[in-house]
C-alpha atoms as a PDB file:
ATOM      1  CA  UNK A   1       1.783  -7.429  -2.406  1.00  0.00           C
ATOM      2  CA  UNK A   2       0.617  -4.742  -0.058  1.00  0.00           C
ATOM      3  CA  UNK A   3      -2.215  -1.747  -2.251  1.00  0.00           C
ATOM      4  CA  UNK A   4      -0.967   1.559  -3.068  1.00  0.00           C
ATOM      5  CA  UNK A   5      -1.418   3.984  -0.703  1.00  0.00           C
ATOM      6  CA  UNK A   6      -3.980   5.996  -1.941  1.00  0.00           C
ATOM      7  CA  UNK A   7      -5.766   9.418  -0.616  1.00  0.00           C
ATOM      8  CA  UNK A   8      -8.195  11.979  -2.088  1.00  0.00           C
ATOM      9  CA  UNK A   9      -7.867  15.536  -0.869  1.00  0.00           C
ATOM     10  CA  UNK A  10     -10.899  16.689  -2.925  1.00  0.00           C
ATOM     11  CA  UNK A  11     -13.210  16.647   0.675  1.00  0.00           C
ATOM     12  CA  UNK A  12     -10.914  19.439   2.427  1.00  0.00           C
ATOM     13  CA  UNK A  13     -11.695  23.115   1.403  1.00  0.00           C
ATOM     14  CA  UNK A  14      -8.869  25.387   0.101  1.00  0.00           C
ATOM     15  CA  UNK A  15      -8.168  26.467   3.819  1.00  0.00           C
ATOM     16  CA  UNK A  16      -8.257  22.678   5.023  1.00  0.00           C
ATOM     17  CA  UNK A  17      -5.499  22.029   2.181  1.00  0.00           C
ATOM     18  CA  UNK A  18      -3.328  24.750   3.526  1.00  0.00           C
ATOM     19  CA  UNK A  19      -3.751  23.256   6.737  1.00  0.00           C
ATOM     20  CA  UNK A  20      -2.562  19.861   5.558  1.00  0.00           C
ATOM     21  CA  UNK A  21       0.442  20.965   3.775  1.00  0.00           C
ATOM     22  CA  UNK A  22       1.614  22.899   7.016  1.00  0.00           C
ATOM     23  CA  UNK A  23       1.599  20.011   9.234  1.00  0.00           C
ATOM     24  CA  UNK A  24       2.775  17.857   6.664  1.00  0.00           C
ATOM     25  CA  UNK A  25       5.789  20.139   6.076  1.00  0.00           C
ATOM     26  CA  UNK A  26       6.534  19.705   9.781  1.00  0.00           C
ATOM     27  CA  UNK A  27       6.618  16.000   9.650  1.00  0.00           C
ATOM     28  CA  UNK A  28       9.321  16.332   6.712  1.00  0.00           C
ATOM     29  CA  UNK A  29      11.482  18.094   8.895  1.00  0.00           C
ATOM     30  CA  UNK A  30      11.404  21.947   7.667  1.00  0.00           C
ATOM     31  CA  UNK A  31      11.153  24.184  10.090  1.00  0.00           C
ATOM     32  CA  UNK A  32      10.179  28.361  10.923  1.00  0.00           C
ATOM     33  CA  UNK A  33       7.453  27.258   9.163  1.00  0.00           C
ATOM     34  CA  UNK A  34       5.300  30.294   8.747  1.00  0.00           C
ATOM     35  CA  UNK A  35       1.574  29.943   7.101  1.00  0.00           C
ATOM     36  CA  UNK A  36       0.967  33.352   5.351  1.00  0.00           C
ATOM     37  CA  UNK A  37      -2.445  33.276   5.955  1.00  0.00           C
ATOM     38  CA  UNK A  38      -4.327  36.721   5.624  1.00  0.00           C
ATOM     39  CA  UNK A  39      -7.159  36.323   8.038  1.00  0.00           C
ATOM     40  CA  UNK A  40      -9.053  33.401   9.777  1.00  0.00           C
ATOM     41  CA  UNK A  41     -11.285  33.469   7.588  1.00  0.00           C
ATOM     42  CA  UNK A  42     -11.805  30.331   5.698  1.00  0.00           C
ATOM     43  CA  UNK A  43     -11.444  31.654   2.110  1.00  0.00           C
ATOM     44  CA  UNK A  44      -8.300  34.246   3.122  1.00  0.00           C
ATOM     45  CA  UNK A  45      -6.012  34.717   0.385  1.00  0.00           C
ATOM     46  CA  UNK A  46      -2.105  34.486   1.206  1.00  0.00           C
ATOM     47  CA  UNK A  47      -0.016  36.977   1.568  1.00  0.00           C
ATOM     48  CA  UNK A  48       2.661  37.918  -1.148  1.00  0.00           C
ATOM     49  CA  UNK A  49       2.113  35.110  -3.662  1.00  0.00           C
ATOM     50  CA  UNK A  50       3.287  32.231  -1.370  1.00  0.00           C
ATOM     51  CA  UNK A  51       1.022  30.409   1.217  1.00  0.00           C
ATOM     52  CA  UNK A  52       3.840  28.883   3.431  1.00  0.00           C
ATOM     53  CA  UNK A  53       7.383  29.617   3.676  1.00  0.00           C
ATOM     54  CA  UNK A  54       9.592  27.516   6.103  1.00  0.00           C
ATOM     55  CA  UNK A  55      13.668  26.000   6.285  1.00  0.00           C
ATOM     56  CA  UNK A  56      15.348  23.095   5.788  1.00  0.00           C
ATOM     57  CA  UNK A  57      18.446  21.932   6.935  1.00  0.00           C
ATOM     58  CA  UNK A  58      21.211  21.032   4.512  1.00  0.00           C
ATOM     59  CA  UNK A  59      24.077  18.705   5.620  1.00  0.00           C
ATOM     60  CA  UNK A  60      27.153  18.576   3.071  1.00  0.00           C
ATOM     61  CA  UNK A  61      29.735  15.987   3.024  1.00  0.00           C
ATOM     62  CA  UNK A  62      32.176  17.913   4.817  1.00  0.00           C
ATOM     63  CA  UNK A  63      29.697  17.909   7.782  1.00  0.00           C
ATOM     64  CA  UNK A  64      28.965  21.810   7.093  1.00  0.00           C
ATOM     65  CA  UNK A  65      25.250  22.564   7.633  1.00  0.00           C
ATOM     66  CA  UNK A  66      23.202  25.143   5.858  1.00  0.00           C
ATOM     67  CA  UNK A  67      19.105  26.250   5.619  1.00  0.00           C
ATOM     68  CA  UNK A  68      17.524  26.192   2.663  1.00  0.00           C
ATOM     69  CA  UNK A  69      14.811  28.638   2.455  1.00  0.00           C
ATOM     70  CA  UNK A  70      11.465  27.400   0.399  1.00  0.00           C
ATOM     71  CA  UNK A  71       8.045  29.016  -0.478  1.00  0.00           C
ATOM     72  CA  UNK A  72       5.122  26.964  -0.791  1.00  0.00           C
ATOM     73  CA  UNK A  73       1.940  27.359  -2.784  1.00  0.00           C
ATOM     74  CA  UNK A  74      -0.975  25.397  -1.961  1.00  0.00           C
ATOM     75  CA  UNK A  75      -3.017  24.656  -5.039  1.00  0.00           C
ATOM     76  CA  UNK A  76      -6.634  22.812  -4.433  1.00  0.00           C
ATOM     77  CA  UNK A  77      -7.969  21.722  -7.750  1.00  0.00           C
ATOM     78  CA  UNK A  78      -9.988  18.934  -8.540  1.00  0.00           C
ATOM     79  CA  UNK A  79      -9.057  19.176 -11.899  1.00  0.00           C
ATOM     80  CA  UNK A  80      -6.308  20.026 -13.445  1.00  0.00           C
ATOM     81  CA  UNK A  81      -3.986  23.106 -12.102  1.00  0.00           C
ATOM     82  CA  UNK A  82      -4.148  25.916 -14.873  1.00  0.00           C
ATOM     83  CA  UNK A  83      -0.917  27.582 -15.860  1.00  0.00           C
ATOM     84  CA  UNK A  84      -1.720  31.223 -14.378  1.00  0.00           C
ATOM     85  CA  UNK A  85      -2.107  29.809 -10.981  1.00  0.00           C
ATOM     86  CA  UNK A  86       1.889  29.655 -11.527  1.00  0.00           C
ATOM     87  CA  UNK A  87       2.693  33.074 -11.789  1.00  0.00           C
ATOM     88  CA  UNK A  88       2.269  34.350  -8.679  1.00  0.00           C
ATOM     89  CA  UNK A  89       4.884  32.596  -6.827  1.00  0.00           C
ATOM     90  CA  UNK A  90       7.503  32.331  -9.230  1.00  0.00           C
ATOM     91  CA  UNK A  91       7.382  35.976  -9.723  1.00  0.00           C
ATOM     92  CA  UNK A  92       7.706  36.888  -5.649  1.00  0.00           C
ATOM     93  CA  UNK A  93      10.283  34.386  -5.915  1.00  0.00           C
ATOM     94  CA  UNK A  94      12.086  35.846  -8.500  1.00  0.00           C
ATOM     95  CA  UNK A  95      12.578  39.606  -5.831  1.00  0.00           C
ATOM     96  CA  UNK A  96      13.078  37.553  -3.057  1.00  0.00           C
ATOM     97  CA  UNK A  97      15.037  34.786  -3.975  1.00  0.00           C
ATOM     98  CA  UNK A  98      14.231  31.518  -1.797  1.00  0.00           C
ATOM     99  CA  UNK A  99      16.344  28.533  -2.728  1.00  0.00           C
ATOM    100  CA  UNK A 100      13.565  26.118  -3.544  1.00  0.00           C
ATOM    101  CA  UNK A 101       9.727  27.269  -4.968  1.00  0.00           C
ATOM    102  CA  UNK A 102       7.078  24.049  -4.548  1.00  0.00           C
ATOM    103  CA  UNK A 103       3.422  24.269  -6.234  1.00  0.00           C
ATOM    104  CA  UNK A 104       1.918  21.324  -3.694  1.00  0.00           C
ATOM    105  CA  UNK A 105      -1.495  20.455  -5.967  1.00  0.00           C
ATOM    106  CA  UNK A 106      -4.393  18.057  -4.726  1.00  0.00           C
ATOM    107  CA  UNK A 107      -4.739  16.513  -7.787  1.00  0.00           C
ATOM    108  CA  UNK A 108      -2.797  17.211 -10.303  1.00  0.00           C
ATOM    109  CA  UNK A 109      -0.951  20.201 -12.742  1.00  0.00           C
ATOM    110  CA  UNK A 110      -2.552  20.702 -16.110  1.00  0.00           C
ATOM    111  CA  UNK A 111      -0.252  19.850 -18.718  1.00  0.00           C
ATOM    112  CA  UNK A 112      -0.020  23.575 -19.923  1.00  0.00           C
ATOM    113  CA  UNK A 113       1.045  24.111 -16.621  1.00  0.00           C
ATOM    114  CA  UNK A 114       3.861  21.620 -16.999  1.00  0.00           C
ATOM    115  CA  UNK A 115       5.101  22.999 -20.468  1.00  0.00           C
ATOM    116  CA  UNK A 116       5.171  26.810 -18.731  1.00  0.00           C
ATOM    117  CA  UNK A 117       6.930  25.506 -15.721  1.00  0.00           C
ATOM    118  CA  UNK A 118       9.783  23.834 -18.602  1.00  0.00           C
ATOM    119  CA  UNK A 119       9.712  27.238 -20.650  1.00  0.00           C
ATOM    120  CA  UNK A 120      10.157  29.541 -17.846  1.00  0.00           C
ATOM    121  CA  UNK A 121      13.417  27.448 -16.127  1.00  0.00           C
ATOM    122  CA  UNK A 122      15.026  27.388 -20.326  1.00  0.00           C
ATOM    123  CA  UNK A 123      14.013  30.645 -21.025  1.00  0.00           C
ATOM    124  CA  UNK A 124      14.857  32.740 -17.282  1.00  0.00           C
ATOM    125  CA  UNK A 125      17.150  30.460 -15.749  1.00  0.00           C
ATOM    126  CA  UNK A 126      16.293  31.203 -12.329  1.00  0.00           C
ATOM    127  CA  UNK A 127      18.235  31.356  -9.115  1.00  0.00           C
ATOM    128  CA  UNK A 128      15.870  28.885  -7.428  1.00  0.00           C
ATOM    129  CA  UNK A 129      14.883  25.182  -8.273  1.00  0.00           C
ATOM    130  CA  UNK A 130      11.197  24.937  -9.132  1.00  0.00           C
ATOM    131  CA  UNK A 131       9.255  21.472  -7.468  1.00  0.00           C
ATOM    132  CA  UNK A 132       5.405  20.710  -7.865  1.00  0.00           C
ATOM    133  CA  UNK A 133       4.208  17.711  -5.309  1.00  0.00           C
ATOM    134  CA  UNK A 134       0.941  16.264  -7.296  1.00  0.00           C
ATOM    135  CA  UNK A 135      -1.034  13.516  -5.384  1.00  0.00           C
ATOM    136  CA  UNK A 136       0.439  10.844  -5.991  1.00  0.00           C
ATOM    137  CA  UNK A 137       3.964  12.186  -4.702  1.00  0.00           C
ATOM    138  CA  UNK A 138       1.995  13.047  -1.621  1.00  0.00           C
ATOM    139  CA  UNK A 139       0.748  10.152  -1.178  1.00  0.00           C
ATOM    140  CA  UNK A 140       4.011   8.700  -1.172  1.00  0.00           C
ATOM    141  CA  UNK A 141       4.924  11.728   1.488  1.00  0.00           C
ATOM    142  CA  UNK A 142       2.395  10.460   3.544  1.00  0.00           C
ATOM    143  CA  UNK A 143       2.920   6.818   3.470  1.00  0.00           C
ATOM    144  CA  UNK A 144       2.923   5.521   7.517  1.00  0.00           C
ATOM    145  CA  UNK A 145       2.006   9.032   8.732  1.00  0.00           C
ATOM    146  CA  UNK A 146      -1.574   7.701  10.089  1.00  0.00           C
ATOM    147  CA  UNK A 147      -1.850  10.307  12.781  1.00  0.00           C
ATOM    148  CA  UNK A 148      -1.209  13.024  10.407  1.00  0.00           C
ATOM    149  CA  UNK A 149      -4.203  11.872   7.770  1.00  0.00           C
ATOM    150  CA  UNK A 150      -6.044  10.701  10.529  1.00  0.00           C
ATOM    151  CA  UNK A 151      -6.007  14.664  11.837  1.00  0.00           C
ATOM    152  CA  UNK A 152      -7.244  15.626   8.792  1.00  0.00           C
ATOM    153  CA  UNK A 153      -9.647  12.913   8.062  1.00  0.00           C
ATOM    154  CA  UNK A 154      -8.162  11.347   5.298  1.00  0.00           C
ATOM    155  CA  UNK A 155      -7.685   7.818   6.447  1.00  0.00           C
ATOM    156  CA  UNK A 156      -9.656   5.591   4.679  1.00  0.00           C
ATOM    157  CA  UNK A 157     -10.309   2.312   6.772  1.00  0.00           C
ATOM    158  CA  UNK A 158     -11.609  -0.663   5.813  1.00  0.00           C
ATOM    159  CA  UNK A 159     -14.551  -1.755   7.457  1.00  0.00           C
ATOM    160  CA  UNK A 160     -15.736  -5.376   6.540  1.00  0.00           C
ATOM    161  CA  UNK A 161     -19.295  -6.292   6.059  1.00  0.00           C
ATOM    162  CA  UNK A 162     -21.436  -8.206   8.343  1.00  0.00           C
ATOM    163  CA  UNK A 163     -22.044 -10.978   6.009  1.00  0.00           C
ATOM    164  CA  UNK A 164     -18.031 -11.246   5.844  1.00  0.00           C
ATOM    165  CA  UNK A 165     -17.913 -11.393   9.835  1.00  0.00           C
ATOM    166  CA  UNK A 166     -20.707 -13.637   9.853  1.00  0.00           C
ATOM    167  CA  UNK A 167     -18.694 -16.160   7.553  1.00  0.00           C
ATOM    168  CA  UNK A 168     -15.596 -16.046   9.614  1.00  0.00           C
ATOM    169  CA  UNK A 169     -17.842 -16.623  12.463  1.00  0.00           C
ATOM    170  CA  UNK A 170     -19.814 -19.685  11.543  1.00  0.00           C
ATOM    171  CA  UNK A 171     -15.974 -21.094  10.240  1.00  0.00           C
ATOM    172  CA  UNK A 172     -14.792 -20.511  13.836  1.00  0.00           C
ATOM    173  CA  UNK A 173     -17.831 -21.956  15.689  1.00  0.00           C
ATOM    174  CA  UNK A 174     -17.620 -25.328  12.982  1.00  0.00           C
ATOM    175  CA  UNK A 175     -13.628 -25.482  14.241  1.00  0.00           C
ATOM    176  CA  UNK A 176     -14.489 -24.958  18.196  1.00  0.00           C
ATOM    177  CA  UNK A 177     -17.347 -27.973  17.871  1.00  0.00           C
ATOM    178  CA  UNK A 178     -15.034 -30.018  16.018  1.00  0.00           C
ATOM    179  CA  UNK A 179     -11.839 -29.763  18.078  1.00  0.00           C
ATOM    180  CA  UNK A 180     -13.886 -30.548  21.616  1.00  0.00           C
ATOM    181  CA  UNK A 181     -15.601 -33.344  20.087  1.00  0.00           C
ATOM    182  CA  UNK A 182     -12.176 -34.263  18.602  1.00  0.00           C
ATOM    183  CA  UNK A 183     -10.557 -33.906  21.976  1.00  0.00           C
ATOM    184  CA  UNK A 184     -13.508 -36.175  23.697  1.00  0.00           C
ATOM    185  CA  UNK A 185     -13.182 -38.755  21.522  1.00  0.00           C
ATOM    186  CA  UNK A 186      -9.270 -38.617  22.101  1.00  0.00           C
ATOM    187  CA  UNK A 187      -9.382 -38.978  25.390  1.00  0.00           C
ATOM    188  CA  UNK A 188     -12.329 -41.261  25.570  1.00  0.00           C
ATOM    189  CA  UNK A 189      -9.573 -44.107  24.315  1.00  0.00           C
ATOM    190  CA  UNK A 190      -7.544 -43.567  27.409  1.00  0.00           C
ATOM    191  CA  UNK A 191     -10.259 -42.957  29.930  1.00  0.00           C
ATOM    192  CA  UNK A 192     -13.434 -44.917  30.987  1.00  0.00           C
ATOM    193  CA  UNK A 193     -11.601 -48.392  29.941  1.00  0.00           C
ATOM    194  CA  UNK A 194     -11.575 -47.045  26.095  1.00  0.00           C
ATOM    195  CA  UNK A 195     -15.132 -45.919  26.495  1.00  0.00           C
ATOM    196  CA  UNK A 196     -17.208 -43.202  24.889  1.00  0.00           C
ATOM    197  CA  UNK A 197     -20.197 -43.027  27.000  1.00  0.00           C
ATOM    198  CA  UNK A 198     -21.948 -40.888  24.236  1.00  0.00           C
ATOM    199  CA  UNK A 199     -25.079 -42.765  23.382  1.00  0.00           C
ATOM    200  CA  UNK A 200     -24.706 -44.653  20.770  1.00  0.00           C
ATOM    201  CA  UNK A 201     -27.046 -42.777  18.274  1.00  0.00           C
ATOM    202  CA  UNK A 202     -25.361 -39.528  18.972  1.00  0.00           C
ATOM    203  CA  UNK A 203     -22.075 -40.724  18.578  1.00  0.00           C
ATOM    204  CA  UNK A 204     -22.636 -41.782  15.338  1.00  0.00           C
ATOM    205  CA  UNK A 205     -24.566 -38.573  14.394  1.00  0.00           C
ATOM    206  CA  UNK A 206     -21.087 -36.685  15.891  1.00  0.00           C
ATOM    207  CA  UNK A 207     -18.676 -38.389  14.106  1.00  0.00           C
ATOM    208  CA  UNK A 208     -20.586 -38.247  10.255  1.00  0.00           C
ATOM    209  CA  UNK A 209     -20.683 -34.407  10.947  1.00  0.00           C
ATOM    210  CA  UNK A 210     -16.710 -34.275  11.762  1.00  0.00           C
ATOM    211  CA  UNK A 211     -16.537 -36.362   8.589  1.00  0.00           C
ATOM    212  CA  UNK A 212     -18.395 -33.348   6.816  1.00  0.00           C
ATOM    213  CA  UNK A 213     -16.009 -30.833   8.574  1.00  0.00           C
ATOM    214  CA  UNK A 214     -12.855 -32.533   7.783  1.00  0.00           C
ATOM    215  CA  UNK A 215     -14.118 -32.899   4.062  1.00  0.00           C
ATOM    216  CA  UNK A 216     -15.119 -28.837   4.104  1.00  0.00           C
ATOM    217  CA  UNK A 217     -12.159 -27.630   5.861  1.00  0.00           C
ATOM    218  CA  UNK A 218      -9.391 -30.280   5.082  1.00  0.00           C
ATOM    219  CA  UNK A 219      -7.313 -32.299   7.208  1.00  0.00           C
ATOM    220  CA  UNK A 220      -5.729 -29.548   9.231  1.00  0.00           C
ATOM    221  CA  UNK A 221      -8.987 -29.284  10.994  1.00  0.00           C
ATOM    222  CA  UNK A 222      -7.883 -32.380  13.117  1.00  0.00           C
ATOM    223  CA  UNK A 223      -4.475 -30.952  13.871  1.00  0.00           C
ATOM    224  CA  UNK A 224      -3.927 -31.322  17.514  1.00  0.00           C
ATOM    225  CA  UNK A 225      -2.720 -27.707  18.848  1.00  0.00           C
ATOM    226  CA  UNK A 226      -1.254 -26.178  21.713  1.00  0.00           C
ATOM    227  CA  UNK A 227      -2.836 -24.856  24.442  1.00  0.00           C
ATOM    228  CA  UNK A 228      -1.591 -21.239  23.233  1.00  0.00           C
ATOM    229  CA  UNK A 229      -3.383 -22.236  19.667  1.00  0.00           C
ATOM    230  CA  UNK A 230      -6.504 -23.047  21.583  1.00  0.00           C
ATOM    231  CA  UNK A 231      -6.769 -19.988  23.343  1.00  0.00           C
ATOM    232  CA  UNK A 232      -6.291 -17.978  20.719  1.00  0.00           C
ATOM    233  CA  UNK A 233      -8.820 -19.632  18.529  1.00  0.00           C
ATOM    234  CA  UNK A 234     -11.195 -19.326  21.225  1.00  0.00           C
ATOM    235  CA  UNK A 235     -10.337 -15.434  21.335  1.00  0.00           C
ATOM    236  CA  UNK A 236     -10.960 -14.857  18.235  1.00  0.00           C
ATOM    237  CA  UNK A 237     -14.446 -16.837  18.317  1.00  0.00           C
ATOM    238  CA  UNK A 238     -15.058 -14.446  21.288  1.00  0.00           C
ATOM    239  CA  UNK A 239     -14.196 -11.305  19.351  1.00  0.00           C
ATOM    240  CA  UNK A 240     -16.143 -12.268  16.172  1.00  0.00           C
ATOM    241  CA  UNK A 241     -19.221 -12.862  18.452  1.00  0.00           C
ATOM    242  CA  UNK A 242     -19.083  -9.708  20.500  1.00  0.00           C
ATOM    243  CA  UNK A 243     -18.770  -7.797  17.454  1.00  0.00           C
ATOM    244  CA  UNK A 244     -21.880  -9.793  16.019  1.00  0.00           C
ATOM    245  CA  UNK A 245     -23.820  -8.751  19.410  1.00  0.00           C
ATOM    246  CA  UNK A 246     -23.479 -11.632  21.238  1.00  0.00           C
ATOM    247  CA  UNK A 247     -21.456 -11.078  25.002  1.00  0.00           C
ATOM    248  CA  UNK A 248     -17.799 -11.412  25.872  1.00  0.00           C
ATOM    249  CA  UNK A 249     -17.006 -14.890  26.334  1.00  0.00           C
ATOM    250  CA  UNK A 250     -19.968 -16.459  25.045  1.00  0.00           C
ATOM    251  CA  UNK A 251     -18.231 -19.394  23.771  1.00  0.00           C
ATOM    252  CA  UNK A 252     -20.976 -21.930  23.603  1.00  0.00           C
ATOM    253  CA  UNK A 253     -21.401 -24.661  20.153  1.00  0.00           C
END
């Protein structure tokens, strides 16, 4: 089972937030975006109770298309989103009349917020649907859009720990050792009149290690395998090294 895609917007600033919402609107499709943004200043307030208003195209059955128009406020909180923060839009919406309002929070709306939003569709019966994106519906928004969180620095990658690269190391460098001795001893049956020309001594001091190996690893250590396996094997060994400091193709046991 694959973990939830997760991301925390709390490191962007309130501008950084509108920022992210833009460009993620744009990967969902709507389009004349516009980003009511006062000034360039980092703090600017937006203009006329909405931070971004942009269209999206309908399709009905029939085939007939249609834009929906939406306004968009931005909401950073790292806590919960109060209910007067709501007020604002709905009430712009209310003289101009998009067909969609969205509150897109960071975190989440308070639930205050959520009981105002329920009282104000019973009690006014607007002529637009209200939406709030919280963070977990954006993260499901965002799900497979790496350039788009990488842009904004919100892609958390895992970066494993020496001591883990070490271990998968030492495991490959125990599995090289063992399949060329493995492969000698093979071929020393069919070669050199059934053979091994290995001293004695060492031979015996080989074979008691693969014994070890086998008994660590398990039988599939002696698997014979394809040139293709072997290579690849190899590669990784390589890789692991490099990454450890050693050079490219240092492949020595």
């Amino acid at each position: 089972m694959k973990p939830k895609h997760k991301i925390s917007l709390n490191c962007l600033s309130d501008t950084e937030f509108e920022e992210f919402c833009f460009d993620l609107l744009e990967e969902l499709g709507f389009v004349n975006l516009n980003w009511r943004k006062g000034t360039g200043k980092k703090n600017s307030p937006s203009d006329s109770g909405r931070d971004i208003e942009g269209s999206l195209q309908r399709e009905d059955v029939d085939g007939t298309r249609s834009q929906e128009k939406w306004f968009f406020d931005c909401k950073h909180h790292e806590k919960g989103m109060p209910a007067k923060d709501l007020q604002n839009l709905l009430a712009w919406a209310e003289a101009e009349r998009p067909d969609v309002v969205v509150f897109i929070v960071s975190n989440f709306l308070s639930n205050p917020a959520k009981d105002y939003i329920e009282k104000y569709e019973r009690n006014n019966r607007p002529p637009f649907r209200i939406r709030y994106w919280e963070r977990p519906r954006l993260e499901t928004m965002t799900r497979g859009k790496r350039d788009l969180l990488e842009m904004h620095g919100l892609l958390k990658v895992h970066l494993r720990s020496e001591r883990e690269i070490s271990k998968a190391e030492h495991e490959l460098w125990d599995r090289v050792w063992y399949y060329r001795h493995f492969v000698r001893i093979h071929n020393a049956k069919y070669e050199n009149d059934g053979k091994d020309k290995t001293t004695s001594e060492i031979a015996k001091m080989t074979r008691d290690i693969m014994k070890r190996k086998r008994k660590q690893y398990g039988p599939s250590i002696s698997r014979r395998m394809s040139d293709f396996e072997w290579g690849y094997m190899q590669g990784k060994f390589s890789a692991l090294r490099w990454v450890l400091g050693t050079e490219w193709d240092f492949l020595d046991t």
